[in-house]
Protein backbone atom coordinates (compact mmCIF):
# COMPACT_ATOMS: atom_id res chain seq x y z
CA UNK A 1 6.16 -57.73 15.65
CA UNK A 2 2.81 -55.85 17.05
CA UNK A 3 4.92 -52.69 17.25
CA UNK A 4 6.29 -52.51 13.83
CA UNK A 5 2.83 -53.67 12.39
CA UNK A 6 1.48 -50.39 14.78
CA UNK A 7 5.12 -48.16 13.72
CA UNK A 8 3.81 -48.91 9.82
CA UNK A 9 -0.16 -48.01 10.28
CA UNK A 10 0.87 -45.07 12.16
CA UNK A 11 3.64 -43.90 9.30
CA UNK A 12 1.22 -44.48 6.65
CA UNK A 13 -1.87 -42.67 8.47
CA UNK A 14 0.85 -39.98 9.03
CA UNK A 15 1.27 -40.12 4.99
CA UNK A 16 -2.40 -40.37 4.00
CA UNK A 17 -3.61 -37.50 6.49
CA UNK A 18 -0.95 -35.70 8.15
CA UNK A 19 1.35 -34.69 5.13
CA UNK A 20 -1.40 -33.50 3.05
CA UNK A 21 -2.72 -31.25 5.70
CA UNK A 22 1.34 -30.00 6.10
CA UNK A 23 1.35 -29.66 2.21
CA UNK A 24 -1.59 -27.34 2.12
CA UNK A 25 -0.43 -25.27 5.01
CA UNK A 26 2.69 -24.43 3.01
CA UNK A 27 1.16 -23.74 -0.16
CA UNK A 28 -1.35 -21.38 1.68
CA UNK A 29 1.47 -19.37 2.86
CA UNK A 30 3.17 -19.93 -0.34
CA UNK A 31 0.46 -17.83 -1.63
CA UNK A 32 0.74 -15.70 0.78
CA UNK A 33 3.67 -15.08 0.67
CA UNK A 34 3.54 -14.03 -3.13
CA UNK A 35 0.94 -11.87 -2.82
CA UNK A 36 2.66 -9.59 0.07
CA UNK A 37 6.08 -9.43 -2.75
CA UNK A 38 3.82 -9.02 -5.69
CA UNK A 39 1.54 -6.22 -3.89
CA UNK A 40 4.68 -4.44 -1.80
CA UNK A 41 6.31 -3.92 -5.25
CA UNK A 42 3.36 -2.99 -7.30
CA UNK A 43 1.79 -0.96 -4.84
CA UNK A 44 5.53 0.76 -4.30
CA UNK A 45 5.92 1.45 -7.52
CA UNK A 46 2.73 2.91 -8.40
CA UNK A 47 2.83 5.13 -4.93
CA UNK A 48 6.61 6.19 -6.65
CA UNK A 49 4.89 7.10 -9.76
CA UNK A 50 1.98 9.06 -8.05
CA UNK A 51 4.32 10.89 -5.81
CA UNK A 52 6.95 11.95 -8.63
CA UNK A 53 4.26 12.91 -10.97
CA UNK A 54 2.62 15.33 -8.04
CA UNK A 55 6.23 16.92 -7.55
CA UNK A 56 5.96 17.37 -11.21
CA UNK A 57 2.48 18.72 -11.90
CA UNK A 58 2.77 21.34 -8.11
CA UNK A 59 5.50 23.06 -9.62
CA UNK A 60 4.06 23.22 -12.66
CA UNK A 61 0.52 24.68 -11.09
CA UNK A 62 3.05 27.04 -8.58
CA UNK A 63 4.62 28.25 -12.16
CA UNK A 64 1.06 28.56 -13.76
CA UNK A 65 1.62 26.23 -16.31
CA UNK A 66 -0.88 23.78 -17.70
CA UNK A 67 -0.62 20.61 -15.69
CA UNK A 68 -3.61 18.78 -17.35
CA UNK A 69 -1.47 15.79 -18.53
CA UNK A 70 0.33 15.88 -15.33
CA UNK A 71 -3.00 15.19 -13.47
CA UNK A 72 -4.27 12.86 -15.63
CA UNK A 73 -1.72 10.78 -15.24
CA UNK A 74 -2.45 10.98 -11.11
CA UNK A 75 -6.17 10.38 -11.95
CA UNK A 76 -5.10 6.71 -13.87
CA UNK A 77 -2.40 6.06 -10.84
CA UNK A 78 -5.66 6.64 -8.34
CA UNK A 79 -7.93 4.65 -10.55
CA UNK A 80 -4.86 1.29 -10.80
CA UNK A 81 -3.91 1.87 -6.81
CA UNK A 82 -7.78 1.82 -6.23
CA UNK A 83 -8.08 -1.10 -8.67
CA UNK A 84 -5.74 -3.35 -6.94
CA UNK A 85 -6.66 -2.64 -3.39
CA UNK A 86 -9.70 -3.88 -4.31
CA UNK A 87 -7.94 -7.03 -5.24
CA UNK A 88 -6.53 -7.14 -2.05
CA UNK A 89 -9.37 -7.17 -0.23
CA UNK A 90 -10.01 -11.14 0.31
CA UNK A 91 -6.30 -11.65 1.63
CA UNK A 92 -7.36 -9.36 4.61
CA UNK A 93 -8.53 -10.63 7.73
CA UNK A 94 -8.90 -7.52 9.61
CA UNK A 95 -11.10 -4.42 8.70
CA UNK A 96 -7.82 -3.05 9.14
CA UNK A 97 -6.47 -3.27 5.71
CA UNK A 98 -9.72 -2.49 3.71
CA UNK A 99 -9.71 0.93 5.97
CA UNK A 100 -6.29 1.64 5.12
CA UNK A 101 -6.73 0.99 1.48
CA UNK A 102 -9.43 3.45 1.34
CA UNK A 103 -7.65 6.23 3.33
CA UNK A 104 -5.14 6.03 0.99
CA UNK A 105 -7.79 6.85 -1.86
CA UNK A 106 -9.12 9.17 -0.25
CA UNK A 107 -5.35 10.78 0.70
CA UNK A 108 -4.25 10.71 -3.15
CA UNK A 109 -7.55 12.29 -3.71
CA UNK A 110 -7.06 14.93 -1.80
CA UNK A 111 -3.43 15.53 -3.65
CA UNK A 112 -5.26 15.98 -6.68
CA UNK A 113 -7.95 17.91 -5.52
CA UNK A 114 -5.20 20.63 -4.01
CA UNK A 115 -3.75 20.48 -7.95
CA UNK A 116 -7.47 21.90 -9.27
CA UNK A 117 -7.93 24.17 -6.51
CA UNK A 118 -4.55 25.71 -6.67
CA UNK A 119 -5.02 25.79 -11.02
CA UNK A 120 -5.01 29.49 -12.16
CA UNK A 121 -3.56 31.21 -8.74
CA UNK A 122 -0.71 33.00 -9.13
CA UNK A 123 2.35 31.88 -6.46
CA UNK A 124 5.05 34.90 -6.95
CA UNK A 125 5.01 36.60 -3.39
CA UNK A 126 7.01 35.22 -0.92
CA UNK A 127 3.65 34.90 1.23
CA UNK A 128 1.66 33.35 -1.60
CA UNK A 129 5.13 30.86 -1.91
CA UNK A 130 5.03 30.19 1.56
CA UNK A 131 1.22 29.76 1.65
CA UNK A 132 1.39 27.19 -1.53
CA UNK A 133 4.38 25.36 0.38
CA UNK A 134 2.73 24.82 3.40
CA UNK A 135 -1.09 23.68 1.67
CA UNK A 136 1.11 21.33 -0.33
CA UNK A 137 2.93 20.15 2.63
CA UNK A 138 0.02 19.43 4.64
CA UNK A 139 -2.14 17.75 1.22
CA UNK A 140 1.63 15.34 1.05
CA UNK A 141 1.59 14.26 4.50
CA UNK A 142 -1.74 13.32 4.58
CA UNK A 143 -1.08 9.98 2.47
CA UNK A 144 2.06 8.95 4.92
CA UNK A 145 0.16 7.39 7.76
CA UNK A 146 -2.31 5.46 5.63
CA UNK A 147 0.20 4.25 3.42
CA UNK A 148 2.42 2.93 5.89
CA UNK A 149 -0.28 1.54 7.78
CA UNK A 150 -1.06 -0.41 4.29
CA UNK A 151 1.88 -1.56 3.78
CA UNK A 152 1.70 -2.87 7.54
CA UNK A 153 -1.48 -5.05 6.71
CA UNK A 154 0.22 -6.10 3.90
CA UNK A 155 2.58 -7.58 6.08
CA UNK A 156 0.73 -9.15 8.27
CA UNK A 157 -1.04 -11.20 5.21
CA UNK A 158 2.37 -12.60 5.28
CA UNK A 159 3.10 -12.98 8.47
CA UNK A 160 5.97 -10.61 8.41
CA UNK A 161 5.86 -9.49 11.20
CA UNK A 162 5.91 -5.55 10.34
CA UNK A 163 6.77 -2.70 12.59
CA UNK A 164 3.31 -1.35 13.63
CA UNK A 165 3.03 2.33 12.61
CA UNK A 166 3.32 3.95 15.57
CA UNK A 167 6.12 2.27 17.36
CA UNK A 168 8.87 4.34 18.19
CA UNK A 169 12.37 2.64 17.13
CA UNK A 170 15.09 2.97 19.43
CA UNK A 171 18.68 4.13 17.65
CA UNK A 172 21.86 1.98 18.56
């Protein structure tokens, strides 16, 4: 009789104290969990935009055509990307992510910055073609390894699990 009196306290103190403790650990990583889906996609698809609408607005420069909508349109991607890394900023818990987020800025900055400088010059020669090609190439890969290492901490907010940046994967 002791024991089930004891077997009942100890299933209702595991009710009263231990489930609610269990409930909030799930809805913490329920939120969690939402905000790495929600800022993967968001962040994707505003990295998507900014990276089509540089494709778009180099050629046009390389051709000598006006690009001022083109770059605009970057400036207002820059301006929402930097908007919502703020955001993200609490769900960090390494200065890992902030850095990141701001490397990025500072990366798509740079892409823009290579569209004004670049504005006027005439790109016919093969040499001026090849010297355009390789400025642009260097201004795009600048924004890779931030990126990916945001994406990483965004990740890790979830407890994905994410490939760190600069492991090397084996092929099978």
């Amino acid at each position: 009789m002791w024991f089930t009196l004891l077997a009942l306290l100890a299933g209702a103190g595991g009710t009263y104290f231990v489930a609610p403790r269990v409930n909030a650990e799930f809805e913490a990583q329920k939120i969690k969990t939402d905000f790495v889906i929600r800022n993967f996609n968001d962040l994707r698809q505003k990295m998507e935009d900014f990276q089509a609408g540089f494709v778009i607005a180099s050629q046009k420069v390389a051709a000598g055509e006006p690009a001022r909508e083109d770059v605009s349109r970057l400036q207002e991607l820059i301006a929402r990307v930097g908007a919502q890394n703020i955001s993200m900023m609490p769900m960090f818990t390494t200065a890992n992510g902030p850095k990141a987020a701001g490397e990025v800025t500072v990366a798509m900055n740079a892409m823009v910055s290579f569209l004004f400088a670049n504005a006027g010059k005439t790109v016919e020669t093969p040499e001026q073609v090849a010297a355009f090609t390789a400025e642009l190439n260097k201004t795009s890969e600048g924004l890779v390894r931030p990126l990916l290492e945001l994406y990483v901490e965004i990740g890790k907010v979830g407890r994905l699990q994410p490939t760190e940046t600069a492991t090397d994967l084996k092929e099978e």
